[in-house]
PDB file of N, CA and C in Angstrom:
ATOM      1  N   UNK A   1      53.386  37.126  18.204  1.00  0.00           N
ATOM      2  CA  UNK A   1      53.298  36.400  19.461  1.00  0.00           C
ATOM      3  C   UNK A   1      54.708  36.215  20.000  1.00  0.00           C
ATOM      4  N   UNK A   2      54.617  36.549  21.441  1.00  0.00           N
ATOM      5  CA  UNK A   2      56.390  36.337  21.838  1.00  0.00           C
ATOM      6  C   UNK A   2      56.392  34.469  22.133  1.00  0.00           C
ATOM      7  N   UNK A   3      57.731  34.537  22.123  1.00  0.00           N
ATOM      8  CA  UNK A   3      58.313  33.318  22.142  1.00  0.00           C
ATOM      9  C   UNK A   3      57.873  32.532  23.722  1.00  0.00           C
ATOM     10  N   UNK A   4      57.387  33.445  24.426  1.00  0.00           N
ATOM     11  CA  UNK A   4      57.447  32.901  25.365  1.00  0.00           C
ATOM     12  C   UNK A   4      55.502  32.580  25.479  1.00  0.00           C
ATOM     13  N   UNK A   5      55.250  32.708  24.877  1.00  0.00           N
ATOM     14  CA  UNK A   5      53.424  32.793  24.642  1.00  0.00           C
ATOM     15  C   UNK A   5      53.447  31.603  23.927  1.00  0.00           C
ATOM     16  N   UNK A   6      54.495  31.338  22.722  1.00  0.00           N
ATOM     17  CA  UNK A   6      54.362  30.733  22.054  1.00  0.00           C
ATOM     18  C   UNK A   6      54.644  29.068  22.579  1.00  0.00           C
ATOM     19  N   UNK A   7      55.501  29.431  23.336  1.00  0.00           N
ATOM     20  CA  UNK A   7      55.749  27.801  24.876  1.00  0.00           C
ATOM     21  C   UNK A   7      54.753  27.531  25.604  1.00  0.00           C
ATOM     22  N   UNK A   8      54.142  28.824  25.904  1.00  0.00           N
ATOM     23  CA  UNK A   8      53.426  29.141  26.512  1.00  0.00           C
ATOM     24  C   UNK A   8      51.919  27.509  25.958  1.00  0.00           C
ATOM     25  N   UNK A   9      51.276  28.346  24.756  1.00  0.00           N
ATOM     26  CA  UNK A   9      50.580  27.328  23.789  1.00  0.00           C
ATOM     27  C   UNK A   9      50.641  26.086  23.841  1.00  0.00           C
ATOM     28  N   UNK A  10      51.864  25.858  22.834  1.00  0.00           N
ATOM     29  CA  UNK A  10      52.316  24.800  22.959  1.00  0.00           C
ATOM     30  C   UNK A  10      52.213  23.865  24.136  1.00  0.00           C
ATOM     31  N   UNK A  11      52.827  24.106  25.244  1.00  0.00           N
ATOM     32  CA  UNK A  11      52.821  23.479  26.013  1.00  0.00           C
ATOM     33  C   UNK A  11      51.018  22.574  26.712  1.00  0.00           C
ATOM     34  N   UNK A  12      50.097  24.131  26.505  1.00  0.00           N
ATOM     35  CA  UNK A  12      48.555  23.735  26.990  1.00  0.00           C
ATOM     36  C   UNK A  12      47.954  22.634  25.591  1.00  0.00           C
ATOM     37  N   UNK A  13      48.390  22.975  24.368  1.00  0.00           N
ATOM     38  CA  UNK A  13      47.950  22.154  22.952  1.00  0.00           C
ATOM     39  C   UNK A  13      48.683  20.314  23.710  1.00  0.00           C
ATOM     40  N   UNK A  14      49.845  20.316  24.009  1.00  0.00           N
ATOM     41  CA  UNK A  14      50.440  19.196  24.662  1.00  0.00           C
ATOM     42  C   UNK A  14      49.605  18.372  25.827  1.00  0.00           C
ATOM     43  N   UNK A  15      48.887  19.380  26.809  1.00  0.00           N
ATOM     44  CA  UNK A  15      48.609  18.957  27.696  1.00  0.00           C
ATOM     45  C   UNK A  15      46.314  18.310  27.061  1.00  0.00           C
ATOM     46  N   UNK A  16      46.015  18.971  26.187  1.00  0.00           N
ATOM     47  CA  UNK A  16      44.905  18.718  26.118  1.00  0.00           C
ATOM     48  C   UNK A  16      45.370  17.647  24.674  1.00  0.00           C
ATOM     49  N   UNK A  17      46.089  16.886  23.980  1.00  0.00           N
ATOM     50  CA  UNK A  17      46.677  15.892  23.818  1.00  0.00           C
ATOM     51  C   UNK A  17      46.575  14.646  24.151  1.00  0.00           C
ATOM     52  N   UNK A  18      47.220  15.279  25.632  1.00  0.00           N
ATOM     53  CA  UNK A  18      47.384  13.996  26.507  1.00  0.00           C
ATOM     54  C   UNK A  18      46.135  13.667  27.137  1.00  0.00           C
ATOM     55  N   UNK A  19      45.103  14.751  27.171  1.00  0.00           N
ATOM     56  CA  UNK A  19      43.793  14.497  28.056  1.00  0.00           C
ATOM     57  C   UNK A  19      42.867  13.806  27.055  1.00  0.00           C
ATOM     58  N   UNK A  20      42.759  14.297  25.603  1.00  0.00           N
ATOM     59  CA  UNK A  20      42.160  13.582  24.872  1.00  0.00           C
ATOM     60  C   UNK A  20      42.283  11.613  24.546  1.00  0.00           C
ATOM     61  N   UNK A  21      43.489  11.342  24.667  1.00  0.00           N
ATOM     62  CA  UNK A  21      43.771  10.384  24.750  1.00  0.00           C
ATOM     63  C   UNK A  21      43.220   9.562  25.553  1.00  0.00           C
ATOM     64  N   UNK A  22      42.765  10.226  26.744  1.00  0.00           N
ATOM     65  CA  UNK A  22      42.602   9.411  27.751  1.00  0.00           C
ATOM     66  C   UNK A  22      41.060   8.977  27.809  1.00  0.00           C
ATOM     67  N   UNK A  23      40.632   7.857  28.798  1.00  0.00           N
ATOM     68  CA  UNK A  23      39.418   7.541  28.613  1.00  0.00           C
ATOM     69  C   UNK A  23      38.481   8.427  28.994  1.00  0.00           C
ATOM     70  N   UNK A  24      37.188   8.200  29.073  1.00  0.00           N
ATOM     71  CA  UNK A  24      36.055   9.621  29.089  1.00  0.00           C
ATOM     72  C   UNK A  24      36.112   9.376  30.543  1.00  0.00           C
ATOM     73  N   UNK A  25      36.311   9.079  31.173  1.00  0.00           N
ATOM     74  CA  UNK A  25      35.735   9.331  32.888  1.00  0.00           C
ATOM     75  C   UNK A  25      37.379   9.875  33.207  1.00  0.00           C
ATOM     76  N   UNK A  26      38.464   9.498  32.653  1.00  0.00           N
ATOM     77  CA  UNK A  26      39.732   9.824  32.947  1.00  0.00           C
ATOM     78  C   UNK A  26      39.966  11.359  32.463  1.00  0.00           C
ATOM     79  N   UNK A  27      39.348  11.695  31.159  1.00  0.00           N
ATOM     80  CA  UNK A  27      39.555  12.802  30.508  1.00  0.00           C
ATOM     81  C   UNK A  27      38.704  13.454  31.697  1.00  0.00           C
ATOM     82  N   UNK A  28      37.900  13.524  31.532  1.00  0.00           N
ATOM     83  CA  UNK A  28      36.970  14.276  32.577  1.00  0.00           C
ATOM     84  C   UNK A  28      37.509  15.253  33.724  1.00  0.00           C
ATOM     85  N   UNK A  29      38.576  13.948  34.715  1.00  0.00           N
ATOM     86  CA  UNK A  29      39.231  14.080  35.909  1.00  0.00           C
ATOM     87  C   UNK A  29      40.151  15.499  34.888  1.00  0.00           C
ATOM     88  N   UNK A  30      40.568  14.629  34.388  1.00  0.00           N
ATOM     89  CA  UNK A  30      41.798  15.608  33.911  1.00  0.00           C
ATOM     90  C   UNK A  30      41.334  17.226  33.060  1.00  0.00           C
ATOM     91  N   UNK A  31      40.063  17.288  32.701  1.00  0.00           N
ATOM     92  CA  UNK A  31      39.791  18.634  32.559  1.00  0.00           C
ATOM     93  C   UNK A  31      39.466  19.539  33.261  1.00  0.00           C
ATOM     94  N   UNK A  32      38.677  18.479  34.618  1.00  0.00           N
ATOM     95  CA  UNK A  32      38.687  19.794  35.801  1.00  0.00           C
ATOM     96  C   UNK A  32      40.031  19.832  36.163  1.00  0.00           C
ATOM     97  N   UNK A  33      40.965  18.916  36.359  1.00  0.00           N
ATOM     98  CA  UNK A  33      42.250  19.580  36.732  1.00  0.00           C
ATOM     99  C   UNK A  33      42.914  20.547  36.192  1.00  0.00           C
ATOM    100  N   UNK A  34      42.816  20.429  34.950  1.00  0.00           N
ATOM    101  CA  UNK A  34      42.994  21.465  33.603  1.00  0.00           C
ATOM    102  C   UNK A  34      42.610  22.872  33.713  1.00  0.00           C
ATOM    103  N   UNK A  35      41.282  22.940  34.565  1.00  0.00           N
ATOM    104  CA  UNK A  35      40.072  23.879  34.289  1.00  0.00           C
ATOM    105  C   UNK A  35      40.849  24.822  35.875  1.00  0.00           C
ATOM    106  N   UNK A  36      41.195  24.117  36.255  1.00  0.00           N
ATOM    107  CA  UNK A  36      41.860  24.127  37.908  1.00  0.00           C
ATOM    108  C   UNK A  36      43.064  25.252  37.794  1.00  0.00           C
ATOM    109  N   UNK A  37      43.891  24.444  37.136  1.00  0.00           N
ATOM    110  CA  UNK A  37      45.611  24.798  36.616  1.00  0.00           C
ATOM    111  C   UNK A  37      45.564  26.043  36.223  1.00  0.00           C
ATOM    112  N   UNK A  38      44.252  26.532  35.032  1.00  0.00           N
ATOM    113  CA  UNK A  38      44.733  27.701  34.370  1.00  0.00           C
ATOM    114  C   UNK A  38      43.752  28.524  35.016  1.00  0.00           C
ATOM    115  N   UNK A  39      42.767  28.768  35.444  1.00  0.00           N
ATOM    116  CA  UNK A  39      42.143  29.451  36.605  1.00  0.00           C
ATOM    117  C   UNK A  39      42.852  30.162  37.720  1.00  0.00           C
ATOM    118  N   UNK A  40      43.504  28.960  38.102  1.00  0.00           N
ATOM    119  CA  UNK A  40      44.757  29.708  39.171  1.00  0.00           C
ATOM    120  C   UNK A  40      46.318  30.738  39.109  1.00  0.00           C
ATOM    121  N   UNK A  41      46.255  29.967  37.700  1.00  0.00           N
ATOM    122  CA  UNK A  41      46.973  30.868  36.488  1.00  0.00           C
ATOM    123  C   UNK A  41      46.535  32.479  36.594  1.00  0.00           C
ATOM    124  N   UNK A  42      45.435  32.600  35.709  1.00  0.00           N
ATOM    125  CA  UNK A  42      44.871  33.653  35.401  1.00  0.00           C
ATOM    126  C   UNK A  42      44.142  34.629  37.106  1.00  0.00           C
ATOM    127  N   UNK A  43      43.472  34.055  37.780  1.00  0.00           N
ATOM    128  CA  UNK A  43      43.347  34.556  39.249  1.00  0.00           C
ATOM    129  C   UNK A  43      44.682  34.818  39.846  1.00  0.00           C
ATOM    130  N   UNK A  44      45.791  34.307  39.968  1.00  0.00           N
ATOM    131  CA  UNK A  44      46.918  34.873  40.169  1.00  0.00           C
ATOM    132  C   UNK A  44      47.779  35.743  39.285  1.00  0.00           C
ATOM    133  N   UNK A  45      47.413  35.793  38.258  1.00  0.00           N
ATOM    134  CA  UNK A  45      47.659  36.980  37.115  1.00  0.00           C
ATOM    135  C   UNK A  45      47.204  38.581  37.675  1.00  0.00           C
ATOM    136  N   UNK A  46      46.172  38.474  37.943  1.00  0.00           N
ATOM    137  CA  UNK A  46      45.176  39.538  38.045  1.00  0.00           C
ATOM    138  C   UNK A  46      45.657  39.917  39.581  1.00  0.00           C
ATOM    139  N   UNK A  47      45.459  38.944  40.833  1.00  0.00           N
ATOM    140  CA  UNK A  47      46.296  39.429  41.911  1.00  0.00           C
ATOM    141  C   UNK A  47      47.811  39.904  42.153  1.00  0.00           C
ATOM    142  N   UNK A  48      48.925  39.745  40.877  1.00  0.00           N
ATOM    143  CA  UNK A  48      50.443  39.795  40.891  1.00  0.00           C
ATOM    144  C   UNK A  48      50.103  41.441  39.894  1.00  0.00           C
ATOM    145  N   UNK A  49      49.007  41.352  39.443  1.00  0.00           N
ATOM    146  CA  UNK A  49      48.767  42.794  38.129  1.00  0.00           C
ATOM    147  C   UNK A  49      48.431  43.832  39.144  1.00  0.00           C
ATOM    148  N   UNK A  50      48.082  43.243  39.925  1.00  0.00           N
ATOM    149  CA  UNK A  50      46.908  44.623  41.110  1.00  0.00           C
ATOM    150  C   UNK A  50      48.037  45.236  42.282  1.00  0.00           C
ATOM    151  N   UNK A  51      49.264  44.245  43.001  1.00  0.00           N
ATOM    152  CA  UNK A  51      49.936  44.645  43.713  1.00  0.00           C
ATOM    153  C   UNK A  51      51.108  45.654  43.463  1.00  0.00           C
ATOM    154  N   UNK A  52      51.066  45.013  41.719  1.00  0.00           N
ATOM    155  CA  UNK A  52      52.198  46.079  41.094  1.00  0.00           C
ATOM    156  C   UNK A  52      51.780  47.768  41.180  1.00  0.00           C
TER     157      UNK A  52
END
């Protein structure tokens, strides 16, 4: 795994952390935001892969 995958991880293991912590109607908010974040991630992956 490159180093940068590996921040990469880390960083999402950090962020579902912090969502667990939180209360169930709060976690909630924060997994569709979650669900949001890396969606747009990956859909803009695939559009930056296609122009190349």
């Amino acid at each position: 795994m490159s180093e940068e995958m590996q921040e990469t991880d880390d960083a999402l293991m950090s962020q579902l952390r912090l969502v667990e912590d939180q209360p169930l109607a709060e976690r909630a908010r924060a997994y569709v935001q979650l669900h949001e974040e890396l969606q747009g991630r990956l859909e803009g992956g695939d559009a930056a892969a296609s122009r190349s």
